[in-house]
C-alpha atoms as a PDB file:
ATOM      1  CA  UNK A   1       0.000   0.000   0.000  1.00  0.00           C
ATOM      2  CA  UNK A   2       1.495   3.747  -0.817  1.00  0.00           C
ATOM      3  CA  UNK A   3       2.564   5.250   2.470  1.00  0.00           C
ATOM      4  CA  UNK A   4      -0.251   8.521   1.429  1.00  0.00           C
ATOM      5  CA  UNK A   5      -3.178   6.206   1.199  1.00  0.00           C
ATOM      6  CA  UNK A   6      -1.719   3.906   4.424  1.00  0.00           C
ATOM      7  CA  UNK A   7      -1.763   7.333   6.274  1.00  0.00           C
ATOM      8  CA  UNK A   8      -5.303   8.151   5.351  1.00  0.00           C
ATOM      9  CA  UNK A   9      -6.170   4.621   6.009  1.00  0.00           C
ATOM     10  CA  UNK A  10      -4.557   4.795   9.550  1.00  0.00           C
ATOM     11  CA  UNK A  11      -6.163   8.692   9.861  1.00  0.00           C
ATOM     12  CA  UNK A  12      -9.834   7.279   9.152  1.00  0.00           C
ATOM     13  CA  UNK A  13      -9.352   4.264  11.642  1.00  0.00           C
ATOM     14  CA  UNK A  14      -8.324   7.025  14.255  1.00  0.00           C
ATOM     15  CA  UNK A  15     -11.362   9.069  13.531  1.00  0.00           C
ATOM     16  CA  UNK A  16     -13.608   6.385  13.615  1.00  0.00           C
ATOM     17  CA  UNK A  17     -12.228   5.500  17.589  1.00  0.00           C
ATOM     18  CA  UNK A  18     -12.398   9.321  18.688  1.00  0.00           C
ATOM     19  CA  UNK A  19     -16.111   9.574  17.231  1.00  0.00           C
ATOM     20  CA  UNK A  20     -17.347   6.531  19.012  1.00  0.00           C
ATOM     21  CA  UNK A  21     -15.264   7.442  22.616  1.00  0.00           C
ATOM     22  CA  UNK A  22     -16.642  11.095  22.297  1.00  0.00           C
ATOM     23  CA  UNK A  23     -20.019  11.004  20.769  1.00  0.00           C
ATOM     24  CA  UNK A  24     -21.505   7.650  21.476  1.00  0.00           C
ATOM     25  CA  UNK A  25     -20.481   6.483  24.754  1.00  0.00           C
ATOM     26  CA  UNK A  26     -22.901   4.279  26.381  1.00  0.00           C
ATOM     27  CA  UNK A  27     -21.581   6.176  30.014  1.00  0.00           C
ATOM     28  CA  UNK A  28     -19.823   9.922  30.824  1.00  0.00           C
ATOM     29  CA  UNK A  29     -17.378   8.242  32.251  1.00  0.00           C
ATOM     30  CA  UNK A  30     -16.247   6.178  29.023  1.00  0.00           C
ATOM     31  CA  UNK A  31     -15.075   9.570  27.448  1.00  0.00           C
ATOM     32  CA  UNK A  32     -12.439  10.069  29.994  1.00  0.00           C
ATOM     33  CA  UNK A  33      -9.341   8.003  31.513  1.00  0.00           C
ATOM     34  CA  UNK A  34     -10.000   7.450  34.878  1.00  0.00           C
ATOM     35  CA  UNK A  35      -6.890   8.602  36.215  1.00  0.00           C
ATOM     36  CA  UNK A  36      -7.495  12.189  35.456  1.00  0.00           C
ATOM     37  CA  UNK A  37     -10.782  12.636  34.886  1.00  0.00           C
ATOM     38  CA  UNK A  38     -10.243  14.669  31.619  1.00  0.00           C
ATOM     39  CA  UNK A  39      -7.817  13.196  29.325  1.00  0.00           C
ATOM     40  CA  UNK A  40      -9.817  11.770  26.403  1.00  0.00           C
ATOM     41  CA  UNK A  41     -10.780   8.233  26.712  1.00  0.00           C
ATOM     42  CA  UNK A  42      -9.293   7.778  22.524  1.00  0.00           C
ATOM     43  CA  UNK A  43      -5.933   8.469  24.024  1.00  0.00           C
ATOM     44  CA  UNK A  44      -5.955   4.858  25.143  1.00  0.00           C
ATOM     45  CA  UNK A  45      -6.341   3.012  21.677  1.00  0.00           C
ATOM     46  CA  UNK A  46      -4.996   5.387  20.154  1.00  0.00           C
ATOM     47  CA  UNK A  47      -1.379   4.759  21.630  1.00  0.00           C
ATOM     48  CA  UNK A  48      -1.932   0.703  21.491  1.00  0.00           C
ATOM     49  CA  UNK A  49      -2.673   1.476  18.004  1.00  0.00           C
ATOM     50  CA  UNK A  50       0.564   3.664  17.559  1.00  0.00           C
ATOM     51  CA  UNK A  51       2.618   1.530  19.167  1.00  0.00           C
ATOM     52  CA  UNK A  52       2.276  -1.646  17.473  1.00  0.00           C
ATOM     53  CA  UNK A  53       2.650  -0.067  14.249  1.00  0.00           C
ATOM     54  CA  UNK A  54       6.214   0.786  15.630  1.00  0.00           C
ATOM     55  CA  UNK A  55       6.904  -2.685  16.250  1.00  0.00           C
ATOM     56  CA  UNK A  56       9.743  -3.222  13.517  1.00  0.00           C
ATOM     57  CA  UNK A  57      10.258  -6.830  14.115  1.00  0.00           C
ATOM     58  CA  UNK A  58       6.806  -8.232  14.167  1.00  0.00           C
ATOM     59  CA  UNK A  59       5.167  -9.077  10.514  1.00  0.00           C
ATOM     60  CA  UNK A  60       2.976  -6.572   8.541  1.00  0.00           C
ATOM     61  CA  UNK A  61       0.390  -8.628   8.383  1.00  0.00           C
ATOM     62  CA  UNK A  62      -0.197  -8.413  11.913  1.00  0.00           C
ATOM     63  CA  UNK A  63       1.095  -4.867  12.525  1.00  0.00           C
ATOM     64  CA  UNK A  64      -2.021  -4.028   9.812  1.00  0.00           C
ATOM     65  CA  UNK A  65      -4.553  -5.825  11.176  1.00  0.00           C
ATOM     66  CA  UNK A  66      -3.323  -5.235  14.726  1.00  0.00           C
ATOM     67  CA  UNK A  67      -3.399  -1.447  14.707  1.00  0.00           C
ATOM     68  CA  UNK A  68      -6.873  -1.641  13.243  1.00  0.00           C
ATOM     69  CA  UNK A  69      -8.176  -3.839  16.389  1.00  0.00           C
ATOM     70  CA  UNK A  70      -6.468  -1.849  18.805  1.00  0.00           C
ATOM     71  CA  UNK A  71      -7.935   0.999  17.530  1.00  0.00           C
ATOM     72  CA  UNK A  72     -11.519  -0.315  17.454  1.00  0.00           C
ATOM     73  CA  UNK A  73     -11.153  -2.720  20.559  1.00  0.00           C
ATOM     74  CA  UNK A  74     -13.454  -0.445  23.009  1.00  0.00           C
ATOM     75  CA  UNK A  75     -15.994   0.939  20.735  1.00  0.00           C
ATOM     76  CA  UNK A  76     -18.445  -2.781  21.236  1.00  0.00           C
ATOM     77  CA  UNK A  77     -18.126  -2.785  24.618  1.00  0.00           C
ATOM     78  CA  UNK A  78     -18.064   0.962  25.681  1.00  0.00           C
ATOM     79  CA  UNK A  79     -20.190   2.797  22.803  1.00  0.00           C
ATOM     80  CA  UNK A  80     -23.424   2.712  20.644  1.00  0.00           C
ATOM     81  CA  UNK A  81     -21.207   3.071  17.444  1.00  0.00           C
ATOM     82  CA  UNK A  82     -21.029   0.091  14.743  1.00  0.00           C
ATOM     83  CA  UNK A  83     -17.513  -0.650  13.634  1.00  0.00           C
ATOM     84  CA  UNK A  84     -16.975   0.318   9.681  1.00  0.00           C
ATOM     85  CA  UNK A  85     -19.050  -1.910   7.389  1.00  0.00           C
ATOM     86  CA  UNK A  86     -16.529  -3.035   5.591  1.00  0.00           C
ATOM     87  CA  UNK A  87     -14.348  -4.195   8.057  1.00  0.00           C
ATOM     88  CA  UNK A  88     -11.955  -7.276   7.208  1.00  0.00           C
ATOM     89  CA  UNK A  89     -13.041 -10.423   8.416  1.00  0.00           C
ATOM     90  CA  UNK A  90      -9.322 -11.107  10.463  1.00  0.00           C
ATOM     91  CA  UNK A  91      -9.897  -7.510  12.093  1.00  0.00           C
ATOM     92  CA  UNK A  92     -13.880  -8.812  13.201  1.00  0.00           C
ATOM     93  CA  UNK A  93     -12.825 -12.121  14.265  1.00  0.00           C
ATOM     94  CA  UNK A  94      -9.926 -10.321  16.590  1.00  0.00           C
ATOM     95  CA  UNK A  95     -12.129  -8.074  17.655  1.00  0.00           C
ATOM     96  CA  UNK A  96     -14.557 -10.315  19.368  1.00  0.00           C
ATOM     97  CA  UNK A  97     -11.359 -12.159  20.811  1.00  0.00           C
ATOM     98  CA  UNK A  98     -10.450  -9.078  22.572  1.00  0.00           C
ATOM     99  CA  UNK A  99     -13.633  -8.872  24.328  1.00  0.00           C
ATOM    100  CA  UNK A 100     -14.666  -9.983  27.872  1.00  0.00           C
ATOM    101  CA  UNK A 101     -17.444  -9.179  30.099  1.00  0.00           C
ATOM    102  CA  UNK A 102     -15.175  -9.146  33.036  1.00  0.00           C
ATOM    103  CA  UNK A 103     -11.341  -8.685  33.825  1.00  0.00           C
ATOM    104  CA  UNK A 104     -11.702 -11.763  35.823  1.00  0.00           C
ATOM    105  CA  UNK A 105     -13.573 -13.366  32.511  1.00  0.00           C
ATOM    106  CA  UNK A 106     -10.297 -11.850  30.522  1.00  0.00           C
ATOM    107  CA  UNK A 107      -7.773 -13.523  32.908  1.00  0.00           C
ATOM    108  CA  UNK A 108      -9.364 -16.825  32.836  1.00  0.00           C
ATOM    109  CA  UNK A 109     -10.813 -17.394  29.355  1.00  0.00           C
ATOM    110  CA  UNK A 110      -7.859 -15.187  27.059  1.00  0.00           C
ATOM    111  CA  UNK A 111      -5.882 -18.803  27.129  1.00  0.00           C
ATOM    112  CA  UNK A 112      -8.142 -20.275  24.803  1.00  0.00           C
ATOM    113  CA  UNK A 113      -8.084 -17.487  22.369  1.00  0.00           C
ATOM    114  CA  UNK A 114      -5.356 -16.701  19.560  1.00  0.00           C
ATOM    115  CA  UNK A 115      -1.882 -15.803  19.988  1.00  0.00           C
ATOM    116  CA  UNK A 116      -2.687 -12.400  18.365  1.00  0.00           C
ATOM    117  CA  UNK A 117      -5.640 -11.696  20.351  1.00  0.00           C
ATOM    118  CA  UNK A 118      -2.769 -12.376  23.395  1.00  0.00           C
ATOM    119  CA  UNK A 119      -0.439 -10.105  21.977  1.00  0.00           C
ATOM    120  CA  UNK A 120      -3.130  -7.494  21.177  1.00  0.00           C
ATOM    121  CA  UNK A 121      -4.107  -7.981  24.618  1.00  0.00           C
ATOM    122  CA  UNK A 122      -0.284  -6.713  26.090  1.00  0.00           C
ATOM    123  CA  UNK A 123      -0.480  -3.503  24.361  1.00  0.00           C
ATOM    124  CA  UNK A 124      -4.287  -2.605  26.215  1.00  0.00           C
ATOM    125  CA  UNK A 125      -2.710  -3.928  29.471  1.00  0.00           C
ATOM    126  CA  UNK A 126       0.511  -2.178  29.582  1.00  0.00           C
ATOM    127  CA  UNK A 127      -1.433   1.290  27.902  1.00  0.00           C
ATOM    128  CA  UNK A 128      -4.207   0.334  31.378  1.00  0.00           C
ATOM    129  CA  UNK A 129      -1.172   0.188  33.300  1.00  0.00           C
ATOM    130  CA  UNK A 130       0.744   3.349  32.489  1.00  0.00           C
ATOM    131  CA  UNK A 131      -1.893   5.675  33.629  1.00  0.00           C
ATOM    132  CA  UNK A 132      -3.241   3.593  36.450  1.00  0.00           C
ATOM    133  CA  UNK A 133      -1.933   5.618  39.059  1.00  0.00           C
ATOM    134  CA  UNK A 134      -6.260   5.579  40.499  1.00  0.00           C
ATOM    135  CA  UNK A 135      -5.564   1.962  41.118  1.00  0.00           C
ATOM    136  CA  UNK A 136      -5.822   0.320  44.432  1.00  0.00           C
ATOM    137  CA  UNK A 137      -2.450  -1.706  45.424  1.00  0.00           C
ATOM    138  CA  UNK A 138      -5.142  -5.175  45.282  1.00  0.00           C
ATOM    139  CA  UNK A 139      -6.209  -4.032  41.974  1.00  0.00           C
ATOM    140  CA  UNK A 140      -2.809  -3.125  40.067  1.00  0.00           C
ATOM    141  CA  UNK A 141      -1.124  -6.363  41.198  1.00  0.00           C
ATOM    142  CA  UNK A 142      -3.909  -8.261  40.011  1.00  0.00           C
ATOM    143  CA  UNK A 143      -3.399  -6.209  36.339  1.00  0.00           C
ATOM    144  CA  UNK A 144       0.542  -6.407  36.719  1.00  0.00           C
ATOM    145  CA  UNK A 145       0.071 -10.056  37.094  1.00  0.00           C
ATOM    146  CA  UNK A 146      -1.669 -10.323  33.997  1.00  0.00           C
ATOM    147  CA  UNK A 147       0.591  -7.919  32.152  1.00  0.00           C
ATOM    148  CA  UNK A 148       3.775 -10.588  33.276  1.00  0.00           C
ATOM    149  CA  UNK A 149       1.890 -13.851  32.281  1.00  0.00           C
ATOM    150  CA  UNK A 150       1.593 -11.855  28.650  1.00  0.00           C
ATOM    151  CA  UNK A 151       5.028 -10.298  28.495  1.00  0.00           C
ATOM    152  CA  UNK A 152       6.178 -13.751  28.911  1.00  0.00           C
ATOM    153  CA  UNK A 153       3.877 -15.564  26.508  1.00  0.00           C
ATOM    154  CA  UNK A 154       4.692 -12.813  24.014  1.00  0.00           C
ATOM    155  CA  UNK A 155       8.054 -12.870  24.343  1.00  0.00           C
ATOM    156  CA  UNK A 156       8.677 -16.134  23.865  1.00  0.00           C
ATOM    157  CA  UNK A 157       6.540 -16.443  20.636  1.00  0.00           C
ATOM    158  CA  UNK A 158       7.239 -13.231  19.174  1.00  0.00           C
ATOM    159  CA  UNK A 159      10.696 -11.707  20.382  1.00  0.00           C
ATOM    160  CA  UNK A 160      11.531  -8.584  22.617  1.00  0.00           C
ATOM    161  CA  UNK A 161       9.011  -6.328  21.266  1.00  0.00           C
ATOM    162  CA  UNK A 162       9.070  -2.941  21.954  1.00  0.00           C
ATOM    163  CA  UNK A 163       5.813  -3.526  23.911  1.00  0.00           C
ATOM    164  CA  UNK A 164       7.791  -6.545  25.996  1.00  0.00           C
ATOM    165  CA  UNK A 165      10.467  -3.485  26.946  1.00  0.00           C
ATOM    166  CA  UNK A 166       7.576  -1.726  27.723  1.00  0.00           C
ATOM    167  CA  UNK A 167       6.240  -4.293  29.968  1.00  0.00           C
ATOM    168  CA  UNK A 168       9.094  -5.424  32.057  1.00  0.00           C
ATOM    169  CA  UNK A 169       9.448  -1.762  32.994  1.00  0.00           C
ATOM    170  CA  UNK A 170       6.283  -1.182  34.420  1.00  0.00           C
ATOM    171  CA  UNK A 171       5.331  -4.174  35.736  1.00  0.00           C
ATOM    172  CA  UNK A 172       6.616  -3.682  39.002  1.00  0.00           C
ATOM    173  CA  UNK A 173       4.172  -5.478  42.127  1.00  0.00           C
ATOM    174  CA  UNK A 174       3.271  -2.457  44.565  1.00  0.00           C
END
């Protein structure tokens, strides 16, 4: 793909996620981060989207499709916006990997899913985790946990990632 139309491609994707987390949240409080109370909610994809398209080593394939359901990830869950209509079928199926009812659902059933959907699932965790100063200690060393069982499961199928850097940083036990 020319980089021009890539960048439009990657500039509608990104308009798509700040509509839905601005306009047709299903709560207030799913336009905002928490830890703030005022820094747009699209920040959050937004950067998971960003960074995997930085990821140098991984495969195009998957740094296309990835950025795509990183992007989008929130919008079924958190707003009344349908996702593009003609969305790939990779970036659908992916899409309803990524989503859980419950963190406690996501830490128990993401196993079974794809090792995309679990690498997908790093970059939300370690974006959650980076501005999760709000959290209780209970809380963030139940999310730091998860972050580490990922970091390791995506570094050993996919290399030391930028996002596994990321990670190991940050996933410190309070």
């Amino acid at each position: 793909m020319e980089t021009e139309q890539l960048a439009n491609e990657i500039l509608s994707a990104i308009q798509v996620t700040v509509e839905a987390h601005t306009k047709f949240v299903k709560t207030p409080k799913d336009k905002i981060r928490f830890w703030d109370k005022a820094t747009p909610y699209a920040i959050h994809p937004i950067w998971c989207a960003m960074t995997i398209l930085t990821e140098t080593t991984l495969p195009e394939e998957i740094r296309m499709t990835g950025y795509k359901v990183l992007l989008w990830h929130d919008i079924l869950e958190d707003t009344n916006l349908s996702l593009p209509a003609n969305i790939d079928e990779k970036v659908q199926s992916l899409l309803e990997e990524m989503k859980f009812d419950s963190f406690e659902q996501e830490r128990e059933l993401l196993w079974e899913r794809s090792d995309t959907a679990k690498l997908l699932k790093l970059y939300d965790k370690v974006s959650n985790l980076l501005d999760a100063a709000w959290m209780p200690t209970e809380k963030w060393n139940l999310h730091v946990a998860h972050a580490q069982r990922l970091t390791s499961f995506v570094s050993e199928n996919y290399g030391n990632l930028n996002i596994v850097k990321i990670a190991k940083a940050i996933c410190i036990s309070r």
